[in-house]
C-alpha atoms as a PDB file:
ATOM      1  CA  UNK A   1      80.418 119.512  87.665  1.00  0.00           C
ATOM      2  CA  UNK A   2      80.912 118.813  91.855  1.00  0.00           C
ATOM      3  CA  UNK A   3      82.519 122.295  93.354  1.00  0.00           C
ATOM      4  CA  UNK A   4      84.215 121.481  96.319  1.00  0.00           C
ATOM      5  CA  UNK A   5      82.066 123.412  98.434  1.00  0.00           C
ATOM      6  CA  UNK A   6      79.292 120.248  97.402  1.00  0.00           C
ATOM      7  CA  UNK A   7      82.145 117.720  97.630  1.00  0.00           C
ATOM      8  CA  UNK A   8      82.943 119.507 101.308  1.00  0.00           C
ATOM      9  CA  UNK A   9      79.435 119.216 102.261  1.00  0.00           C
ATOM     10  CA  UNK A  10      78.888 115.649 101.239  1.00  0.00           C
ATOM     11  CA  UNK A  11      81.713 114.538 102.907  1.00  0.00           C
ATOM     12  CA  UNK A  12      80.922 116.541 105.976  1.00  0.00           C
ATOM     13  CA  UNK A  13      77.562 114.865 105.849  1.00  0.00           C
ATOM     14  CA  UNK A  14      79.086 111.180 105.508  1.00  0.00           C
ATOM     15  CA  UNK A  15      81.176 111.852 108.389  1.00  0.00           C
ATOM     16  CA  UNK A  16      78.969 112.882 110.596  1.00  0.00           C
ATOM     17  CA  UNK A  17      76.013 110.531 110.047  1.00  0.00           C
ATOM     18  CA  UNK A  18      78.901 107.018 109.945  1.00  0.00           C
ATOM     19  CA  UNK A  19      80.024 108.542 113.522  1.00  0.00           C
ATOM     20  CA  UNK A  20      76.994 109.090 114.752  1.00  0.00           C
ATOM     21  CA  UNK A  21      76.044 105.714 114.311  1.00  0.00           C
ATOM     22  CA  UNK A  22      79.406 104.843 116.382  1.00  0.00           C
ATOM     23  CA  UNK A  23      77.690 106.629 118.960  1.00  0.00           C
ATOM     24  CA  UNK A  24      75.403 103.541 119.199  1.00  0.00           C
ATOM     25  CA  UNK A  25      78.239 101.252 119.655  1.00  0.00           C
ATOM     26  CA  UNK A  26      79.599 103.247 122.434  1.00  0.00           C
ATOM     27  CA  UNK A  27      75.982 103.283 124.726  1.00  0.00           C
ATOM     28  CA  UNK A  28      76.003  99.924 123.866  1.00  0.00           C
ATOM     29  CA  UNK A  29      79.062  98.595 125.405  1.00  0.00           C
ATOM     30  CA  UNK A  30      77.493  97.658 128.511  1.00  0.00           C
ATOM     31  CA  UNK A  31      74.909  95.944 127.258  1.00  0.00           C
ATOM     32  CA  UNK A  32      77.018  94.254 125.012  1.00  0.00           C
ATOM     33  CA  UNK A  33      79.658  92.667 127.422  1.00  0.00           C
ATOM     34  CA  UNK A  34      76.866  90.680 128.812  1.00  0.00           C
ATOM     35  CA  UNK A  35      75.023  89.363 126.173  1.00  0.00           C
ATOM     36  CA  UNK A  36      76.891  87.563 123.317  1.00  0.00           C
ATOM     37  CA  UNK A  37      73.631  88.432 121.092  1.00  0.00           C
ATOM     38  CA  UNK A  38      73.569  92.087 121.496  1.00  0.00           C
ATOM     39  CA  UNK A  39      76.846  92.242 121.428  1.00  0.00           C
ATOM     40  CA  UNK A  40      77.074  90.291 117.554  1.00  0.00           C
ATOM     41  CA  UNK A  41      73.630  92.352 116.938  1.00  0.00           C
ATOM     42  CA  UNK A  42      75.543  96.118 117.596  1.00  0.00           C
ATOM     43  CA  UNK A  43      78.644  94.729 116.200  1.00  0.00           C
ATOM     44  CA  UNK A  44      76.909  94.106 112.832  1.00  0.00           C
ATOM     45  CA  UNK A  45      75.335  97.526 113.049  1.00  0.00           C
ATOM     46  CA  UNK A  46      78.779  99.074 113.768  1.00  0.00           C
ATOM     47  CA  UNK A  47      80.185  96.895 110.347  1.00  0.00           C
ATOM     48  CA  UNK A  48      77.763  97.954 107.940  1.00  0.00           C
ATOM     49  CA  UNK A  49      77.000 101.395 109.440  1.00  0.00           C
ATOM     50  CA  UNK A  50      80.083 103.184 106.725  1.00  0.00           C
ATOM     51  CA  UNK A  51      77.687 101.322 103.845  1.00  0.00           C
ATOM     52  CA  UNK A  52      74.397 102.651 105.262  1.00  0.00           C
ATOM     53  CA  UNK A  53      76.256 106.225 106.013  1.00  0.00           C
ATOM     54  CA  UNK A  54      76.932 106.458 102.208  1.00  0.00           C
ATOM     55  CA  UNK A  55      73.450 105.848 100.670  1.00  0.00           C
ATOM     56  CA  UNK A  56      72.483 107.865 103.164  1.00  0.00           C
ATOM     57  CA  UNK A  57      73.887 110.288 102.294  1.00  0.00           C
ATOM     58  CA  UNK A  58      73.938 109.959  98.626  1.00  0.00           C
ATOM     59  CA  UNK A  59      69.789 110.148  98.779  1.00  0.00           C
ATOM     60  CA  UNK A  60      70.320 113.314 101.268  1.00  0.00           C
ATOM     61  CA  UNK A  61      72.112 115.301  98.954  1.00  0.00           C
ATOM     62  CA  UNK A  62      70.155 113.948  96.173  1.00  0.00           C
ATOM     63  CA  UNK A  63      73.574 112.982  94.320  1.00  0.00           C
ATOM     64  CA  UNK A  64      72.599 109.247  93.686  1.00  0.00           C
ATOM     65  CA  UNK A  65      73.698 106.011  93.561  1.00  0.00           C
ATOM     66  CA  UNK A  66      75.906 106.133  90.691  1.00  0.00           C
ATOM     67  CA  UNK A  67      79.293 105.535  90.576  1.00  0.00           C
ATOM     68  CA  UNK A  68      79.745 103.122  93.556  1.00  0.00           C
ATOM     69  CA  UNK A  69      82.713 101.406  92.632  1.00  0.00           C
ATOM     70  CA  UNK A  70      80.734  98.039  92.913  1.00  0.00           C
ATOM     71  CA  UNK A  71      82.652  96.472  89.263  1.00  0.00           C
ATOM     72  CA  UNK A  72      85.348  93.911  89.861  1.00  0.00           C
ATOM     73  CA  UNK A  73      87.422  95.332  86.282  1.00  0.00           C
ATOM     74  CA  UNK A  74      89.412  92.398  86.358  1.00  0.00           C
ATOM     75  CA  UNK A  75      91.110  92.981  83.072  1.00  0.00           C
ATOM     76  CA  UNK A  76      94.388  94.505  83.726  1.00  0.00           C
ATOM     77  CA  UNK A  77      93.590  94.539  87.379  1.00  0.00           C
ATOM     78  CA  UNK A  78      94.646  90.893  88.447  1.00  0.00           C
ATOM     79  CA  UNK A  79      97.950  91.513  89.489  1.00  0.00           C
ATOM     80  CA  UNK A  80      96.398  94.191  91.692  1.00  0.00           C
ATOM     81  CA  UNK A  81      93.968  91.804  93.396  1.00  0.00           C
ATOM     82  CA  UNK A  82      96.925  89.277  93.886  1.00  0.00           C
ATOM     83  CA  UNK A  83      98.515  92.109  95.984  1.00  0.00           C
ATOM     84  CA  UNK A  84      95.581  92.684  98.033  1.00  0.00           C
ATOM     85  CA  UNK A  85      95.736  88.979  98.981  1.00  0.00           C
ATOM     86  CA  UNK A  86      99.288  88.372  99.173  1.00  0.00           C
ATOM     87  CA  UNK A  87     100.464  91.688 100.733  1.00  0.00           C
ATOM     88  CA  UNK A  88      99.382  91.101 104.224  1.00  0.00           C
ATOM     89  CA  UNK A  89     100.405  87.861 104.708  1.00  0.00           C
ATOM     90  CA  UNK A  90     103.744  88.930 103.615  1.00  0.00           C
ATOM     91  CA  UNK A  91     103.281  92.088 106.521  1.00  0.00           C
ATOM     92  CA  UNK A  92     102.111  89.753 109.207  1.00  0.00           C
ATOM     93  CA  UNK A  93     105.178  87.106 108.218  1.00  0.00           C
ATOM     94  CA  UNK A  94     107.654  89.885 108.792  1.00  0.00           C
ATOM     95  CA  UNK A  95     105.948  90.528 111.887  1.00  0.00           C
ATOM     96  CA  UNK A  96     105.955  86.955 113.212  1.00  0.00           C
ATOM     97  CA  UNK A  97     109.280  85.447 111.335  1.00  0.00           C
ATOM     98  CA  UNK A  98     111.855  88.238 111.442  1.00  0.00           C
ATOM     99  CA  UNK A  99     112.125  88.618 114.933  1.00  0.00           C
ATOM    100  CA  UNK A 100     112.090  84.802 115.633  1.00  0.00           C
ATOM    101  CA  UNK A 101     114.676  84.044 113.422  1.00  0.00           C
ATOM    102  CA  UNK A 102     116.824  87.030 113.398  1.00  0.00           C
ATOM    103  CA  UNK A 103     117.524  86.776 117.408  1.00  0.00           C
ATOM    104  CA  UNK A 104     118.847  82.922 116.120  1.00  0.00           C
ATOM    105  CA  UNK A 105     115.565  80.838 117.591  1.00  0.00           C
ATOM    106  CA  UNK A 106     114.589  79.600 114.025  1.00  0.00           C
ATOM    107  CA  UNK A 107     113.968  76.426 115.704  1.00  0.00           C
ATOM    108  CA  UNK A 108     110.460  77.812 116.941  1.00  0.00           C
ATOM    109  CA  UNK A 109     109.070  77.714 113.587  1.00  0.00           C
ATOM    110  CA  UNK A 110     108.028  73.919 113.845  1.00  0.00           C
ATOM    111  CA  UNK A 111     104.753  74.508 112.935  1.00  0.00           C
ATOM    112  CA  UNK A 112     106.200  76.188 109.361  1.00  0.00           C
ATOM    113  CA  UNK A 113     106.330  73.104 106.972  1.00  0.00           C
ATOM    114  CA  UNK A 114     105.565  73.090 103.356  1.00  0.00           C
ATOM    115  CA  UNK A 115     102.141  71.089 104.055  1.00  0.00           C
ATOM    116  CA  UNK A 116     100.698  73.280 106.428  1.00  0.00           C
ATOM    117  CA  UNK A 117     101.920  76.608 104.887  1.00  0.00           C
ATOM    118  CA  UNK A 118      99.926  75.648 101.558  1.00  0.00           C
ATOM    119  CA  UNK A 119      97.207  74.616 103.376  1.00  0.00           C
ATOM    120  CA  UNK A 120      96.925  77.861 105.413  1.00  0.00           C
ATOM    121  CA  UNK A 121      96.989  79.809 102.312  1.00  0.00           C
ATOM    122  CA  UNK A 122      94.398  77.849 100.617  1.00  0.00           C
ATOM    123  CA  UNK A 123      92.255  77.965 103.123  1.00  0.00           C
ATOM    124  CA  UNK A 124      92.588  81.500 102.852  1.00  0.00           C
ATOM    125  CA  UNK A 125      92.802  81.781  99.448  1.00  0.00           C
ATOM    126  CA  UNK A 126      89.584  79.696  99.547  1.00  0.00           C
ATOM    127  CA  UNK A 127      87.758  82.075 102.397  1.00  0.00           C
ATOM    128  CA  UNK A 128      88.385  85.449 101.179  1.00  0.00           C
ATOM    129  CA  UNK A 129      86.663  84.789  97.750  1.00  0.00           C
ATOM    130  CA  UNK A 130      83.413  84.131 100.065  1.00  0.00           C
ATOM    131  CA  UNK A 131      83.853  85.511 103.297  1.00  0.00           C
ATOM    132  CA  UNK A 132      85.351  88.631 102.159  1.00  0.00           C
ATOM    133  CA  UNK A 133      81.854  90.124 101.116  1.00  0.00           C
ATOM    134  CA  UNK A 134      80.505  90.933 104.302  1.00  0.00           C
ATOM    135  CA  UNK A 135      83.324  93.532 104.422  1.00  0.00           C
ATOM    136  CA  UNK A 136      81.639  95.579 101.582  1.00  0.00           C
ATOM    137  CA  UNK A 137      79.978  97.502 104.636  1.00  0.00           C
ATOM    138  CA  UNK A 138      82.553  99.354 105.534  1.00  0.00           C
ATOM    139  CA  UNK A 139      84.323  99.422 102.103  1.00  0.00           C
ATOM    140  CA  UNK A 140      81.150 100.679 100.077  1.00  0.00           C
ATOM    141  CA  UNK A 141      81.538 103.527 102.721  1.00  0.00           C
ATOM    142  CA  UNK A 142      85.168 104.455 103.332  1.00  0.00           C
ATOM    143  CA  UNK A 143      87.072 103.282  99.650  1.00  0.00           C
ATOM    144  CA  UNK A 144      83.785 103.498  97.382  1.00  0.00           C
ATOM    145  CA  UNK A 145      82.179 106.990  99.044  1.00  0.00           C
ATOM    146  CA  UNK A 146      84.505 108.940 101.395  1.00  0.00           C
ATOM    147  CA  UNK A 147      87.707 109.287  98.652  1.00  0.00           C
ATOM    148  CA  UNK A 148      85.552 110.534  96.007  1.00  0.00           C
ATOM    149  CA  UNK A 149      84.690 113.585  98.228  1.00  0.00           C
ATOM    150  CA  UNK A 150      88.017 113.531  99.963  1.00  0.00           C
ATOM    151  CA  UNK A 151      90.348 113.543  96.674  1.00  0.00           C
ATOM    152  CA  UNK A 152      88.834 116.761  95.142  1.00  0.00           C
ATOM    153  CA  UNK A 153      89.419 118.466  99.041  1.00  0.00           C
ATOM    154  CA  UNK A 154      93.108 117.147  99.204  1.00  0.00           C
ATOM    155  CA  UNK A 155      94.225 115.488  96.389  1.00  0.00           C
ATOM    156  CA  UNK A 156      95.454 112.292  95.939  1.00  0.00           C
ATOM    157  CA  UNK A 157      97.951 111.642  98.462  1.00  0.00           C
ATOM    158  CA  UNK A 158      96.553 113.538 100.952  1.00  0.00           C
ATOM    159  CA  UNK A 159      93.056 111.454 100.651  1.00  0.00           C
ATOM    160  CA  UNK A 160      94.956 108.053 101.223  1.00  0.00           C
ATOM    161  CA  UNK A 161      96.642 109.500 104.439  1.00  0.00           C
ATOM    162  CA  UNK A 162      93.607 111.128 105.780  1.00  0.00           C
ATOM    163  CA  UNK A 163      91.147 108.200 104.810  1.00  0.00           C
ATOM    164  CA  UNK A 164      93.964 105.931 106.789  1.00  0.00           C
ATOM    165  CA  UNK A 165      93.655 107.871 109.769  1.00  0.00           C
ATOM    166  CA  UNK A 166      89.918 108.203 109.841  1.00  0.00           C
ATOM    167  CA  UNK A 167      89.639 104.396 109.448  1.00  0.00           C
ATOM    168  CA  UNK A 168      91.741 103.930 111.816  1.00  0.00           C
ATOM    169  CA  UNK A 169      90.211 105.940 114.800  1.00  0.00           C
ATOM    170  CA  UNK A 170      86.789 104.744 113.698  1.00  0.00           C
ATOM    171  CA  UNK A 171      87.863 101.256 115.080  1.00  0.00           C
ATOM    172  CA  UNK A 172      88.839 102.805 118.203  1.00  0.00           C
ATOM    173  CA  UNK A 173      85.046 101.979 120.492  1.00  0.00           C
ATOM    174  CA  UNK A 174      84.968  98.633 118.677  1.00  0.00           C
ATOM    175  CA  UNK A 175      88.479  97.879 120.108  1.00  0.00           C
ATOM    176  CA  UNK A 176      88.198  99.308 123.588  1.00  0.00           C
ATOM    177  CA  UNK A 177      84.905  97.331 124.151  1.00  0.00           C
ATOM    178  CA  UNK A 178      86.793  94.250 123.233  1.00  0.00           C
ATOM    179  CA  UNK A 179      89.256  95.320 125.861  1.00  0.00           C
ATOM    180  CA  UNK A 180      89.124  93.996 129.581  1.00  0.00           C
ATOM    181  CA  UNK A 181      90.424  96.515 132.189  1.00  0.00           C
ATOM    182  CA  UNK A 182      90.872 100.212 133.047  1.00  0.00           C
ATOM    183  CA  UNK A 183      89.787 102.749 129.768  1.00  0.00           C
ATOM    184  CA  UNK A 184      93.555 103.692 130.410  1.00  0.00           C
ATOM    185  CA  UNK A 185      94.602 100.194 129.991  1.00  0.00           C
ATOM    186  CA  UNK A 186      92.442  99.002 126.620  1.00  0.00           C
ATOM    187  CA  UNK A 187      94.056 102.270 125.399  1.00  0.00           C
ATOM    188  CA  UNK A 188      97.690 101.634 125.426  1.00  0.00           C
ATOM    189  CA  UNK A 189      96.510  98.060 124.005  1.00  0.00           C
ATOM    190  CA  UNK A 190      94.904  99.587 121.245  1.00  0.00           C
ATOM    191  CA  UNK A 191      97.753 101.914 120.241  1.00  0.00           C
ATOM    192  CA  UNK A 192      99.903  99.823 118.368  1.00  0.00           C
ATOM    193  CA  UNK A 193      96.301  98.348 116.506  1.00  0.00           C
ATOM    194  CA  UNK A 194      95.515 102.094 115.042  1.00  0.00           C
ATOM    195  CA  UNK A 195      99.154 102.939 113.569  1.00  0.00           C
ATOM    196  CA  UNK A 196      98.724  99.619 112.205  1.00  0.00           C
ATOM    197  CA  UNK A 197      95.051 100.592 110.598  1.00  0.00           C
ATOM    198  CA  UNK A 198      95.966 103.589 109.610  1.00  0.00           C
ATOM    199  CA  UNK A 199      99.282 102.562 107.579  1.00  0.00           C
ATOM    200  CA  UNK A 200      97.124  99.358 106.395  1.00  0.00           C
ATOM    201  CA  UNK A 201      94.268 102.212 105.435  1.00  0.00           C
ATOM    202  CA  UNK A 202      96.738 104.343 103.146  1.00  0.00           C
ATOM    203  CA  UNK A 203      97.568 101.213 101.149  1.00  0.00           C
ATOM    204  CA  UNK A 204      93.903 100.264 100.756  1.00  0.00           C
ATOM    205  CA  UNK A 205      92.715 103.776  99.630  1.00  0.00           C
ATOM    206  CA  UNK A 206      95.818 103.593  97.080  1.00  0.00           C
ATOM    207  CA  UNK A 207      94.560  99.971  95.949  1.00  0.00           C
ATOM    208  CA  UNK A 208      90.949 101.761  95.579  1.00  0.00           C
ATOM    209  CA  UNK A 209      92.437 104.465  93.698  1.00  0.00           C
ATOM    210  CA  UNK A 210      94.672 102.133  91.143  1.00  0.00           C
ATOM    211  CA  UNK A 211      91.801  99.717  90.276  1.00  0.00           C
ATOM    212  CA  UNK A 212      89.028 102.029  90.618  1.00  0.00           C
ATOM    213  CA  UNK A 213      86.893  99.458  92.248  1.00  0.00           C
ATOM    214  CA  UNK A 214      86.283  98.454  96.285  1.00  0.00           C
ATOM    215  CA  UNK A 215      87.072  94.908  95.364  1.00  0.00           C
ATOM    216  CA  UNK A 216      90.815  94.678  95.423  1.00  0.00           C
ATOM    217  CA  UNK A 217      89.955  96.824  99.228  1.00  0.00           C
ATOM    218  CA  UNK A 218      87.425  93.986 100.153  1.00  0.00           C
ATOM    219  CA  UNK A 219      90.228  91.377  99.579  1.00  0.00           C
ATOM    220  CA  UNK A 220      92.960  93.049 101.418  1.00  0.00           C
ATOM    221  CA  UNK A 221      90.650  94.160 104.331  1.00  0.00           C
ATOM    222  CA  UNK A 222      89.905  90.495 104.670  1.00  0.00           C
ATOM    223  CA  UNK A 223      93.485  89.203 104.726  1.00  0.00           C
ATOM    224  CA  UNK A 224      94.392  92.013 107.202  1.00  0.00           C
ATOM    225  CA  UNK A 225      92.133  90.691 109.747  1.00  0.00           C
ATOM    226  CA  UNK A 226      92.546  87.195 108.743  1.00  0.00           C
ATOM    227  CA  UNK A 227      95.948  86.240 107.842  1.00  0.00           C
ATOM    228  CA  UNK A 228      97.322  87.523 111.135  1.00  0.00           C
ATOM    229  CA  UNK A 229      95.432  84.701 113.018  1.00  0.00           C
ATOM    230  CA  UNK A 230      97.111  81.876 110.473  1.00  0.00           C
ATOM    231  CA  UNK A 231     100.070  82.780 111.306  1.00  0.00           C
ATOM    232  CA  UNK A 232     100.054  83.239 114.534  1.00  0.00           C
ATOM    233  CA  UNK A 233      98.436  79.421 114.384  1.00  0.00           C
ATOM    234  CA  UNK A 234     101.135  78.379 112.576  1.00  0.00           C
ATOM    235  CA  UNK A 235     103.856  79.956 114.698  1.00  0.00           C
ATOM    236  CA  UNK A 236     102.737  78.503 117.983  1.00  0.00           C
ATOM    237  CA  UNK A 237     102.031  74.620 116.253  1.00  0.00           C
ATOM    238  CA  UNK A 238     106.099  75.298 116.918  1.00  0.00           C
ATOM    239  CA  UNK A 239     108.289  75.603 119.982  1.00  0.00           C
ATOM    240  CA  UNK A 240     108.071  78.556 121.194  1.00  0.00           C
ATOM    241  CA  UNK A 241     108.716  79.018 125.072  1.00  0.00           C
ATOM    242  CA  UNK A 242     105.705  80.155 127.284  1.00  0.00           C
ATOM    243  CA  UNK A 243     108.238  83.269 128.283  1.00  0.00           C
ATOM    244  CA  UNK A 244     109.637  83.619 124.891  1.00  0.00           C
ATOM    245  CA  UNK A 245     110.664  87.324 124.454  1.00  0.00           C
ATOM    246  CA  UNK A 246     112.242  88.937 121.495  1.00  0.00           C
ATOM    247  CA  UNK A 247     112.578  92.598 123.087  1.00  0.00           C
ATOM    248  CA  UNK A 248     113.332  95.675 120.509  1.00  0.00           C
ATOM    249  CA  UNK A 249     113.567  93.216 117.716  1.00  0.00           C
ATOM    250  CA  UNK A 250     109.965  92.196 118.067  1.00  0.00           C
ATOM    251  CA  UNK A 251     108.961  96.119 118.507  1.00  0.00           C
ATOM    252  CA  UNK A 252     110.566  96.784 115.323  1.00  0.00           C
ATOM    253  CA  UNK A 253     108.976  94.581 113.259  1.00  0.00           C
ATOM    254  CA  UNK A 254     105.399  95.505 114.858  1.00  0.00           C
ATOM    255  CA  UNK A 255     104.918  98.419 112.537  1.00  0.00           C
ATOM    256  CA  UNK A 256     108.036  98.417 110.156  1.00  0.00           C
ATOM    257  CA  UNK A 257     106.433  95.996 107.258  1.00  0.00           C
ATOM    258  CA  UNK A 258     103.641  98.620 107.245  1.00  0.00           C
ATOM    259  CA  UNK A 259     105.616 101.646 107.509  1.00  0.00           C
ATOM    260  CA  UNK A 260     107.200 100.337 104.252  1.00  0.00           C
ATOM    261  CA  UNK A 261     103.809  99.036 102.665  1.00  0.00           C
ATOM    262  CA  UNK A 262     102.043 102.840 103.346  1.00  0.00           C
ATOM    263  CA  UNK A 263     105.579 104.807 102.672  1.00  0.00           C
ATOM    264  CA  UNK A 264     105.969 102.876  99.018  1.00  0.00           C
ATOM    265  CA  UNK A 265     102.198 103.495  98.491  1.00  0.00           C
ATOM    266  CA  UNK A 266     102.686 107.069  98.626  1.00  0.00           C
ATOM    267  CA  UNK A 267     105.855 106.754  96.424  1.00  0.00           C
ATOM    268  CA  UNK A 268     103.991 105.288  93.907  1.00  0.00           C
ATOM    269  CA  UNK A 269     101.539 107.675  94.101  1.00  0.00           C
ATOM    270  CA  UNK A 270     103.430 110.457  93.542  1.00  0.00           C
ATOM    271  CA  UNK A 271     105.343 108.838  90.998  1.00  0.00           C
ATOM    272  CA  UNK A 272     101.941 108.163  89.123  1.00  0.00           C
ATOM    273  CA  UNK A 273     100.633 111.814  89.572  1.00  0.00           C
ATOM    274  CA  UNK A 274     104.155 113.481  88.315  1.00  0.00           C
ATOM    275  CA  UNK A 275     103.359 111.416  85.507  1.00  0.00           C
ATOM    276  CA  UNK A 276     100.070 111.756  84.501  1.00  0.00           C
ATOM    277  CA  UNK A 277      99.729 114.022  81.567  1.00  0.00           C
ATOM    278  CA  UNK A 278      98.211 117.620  81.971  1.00  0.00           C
ATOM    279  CA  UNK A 279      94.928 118.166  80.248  1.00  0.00           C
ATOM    280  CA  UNK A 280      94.401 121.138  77.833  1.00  0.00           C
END
């Protein structure tokens, strides 16, 4: 049986070696804003480096590569994979809609008919069955490795908040370097992206936890970073003015849908550990 002493060190061990490799990304981001190549070369590195943190690990501490969390266990999963794909577009359509339609401009949404709705979420649909792999790099490392040691450290709920806010700073370099402008500047750009990643983290180390595999993660990892883009193609196929701005209302609705997505996470959580029956 793991103590938590060998659960601490693991972790410790995973940790350090996935951020170390972030150090690369950071001497790199020079180099990297003038050469599309090395840029696509370091960002690859940066994707897969949670993945290759992991099995290093695992063959550093000699605890091997069991247990990965590399099953699909579809049966009596489904409905939890149909989450993962359907629960961030319904975040990023708050996001866009709401505001638009709530300050009485509804008549921006041209680009919102039936046709090219369905068509967005095919195409989506379609994508993240394929697409959605190459994400396994950084799910292998933060869903399949880093909640295994995490859980027995802080228990349940606290291993979905933590892993949220871990994930979320480790995006931090990738985000600045996409940033043009003072460090000061890319910064207060960035902001609203981490609370974002971290409340979008807590729901995806919850989905990890509830199917016991990194696929249902994979999915919803994709549509995060995809479904935000269809929208936003959608919205502006409409007639929205150059100026257009929706003030508090849009603020609101930045973060709200995943305040509630992270907040009900942890409500089911706790609802599903008060209720799990005590072993003799």
């Amino acid at each position: 049986m793991t103590t938590k002493k060998e659960n601490a060190k693991r972790l410790g061990i995973y940790l350090l070696t996935v951020f170390a490799i972030m150090l690369i990304f950071v001497l790199c981001i020079k180099p990297m804003s003038t050469s599309n190549t090395v840029f696509y070369i370091i960002y690859m590195i940066f994707s897969f480096s949670p993945a290759a943190a992991s099995l290093i690990t695992r063959a550093v501490t000699k605890e091997g590569f069991h247990n990965m969390k590399l099953h699909l266990k579809l049966s009596g999963n489904f409905k939890w994979y149909l989450l993962a794909f359907g629960l961030p577009l319904i975040c990023f359509s708050a996001k866009f809609l709401l505001p638009v339609i709530i300050s009485g401009h509804a008549d921006w949404l041209g680009g919102f008919t039936a046709q090219n709705v369905l068509a967005s979420v095919f195409t989506l649909a379609a994508m993240s069955a394929v697409m959605s792999i190459g994400l396994i790099g950084e799910e292998l490392g933060w869903r399949g490795y880093m909640n295994q040691k995490t859980e027995p450290l802080l228990g349940t709920v606290g291993t979905c908040i933590v892993g949220g806010i871990v994930w979320g700073l480790w995006h931090l370099p990738m985000d600045i370097a996409g940033c043009n402008g003072a460090i000061s500047d890319a910064m207060s750009m960035c902001g609203g992206r981490m609370i974002q990643l971290t409340l979008f983290g807590v729901f995806l180390m919850w989905l990890t936890k509830k199917t016991d595999s990194v696929f249902p993660a994979v999915i919803g990892h994709y549509m995060f970073n995809e479904s935000q883009g269809a929208l936003a193609d959608l919205l502006y196929q409409g007639n929205i003015p150059e100026n257009a701005d929706l003030g508090v209302i849009a603020d609101v609705f930045e973060y709200l849908p995943m305040i509630v997505v992270a907040m009900v996470s942890m409500i089911i959580l706790c609802h599903d550990k008060g209720n799990t029956p005590k072993t003799v």
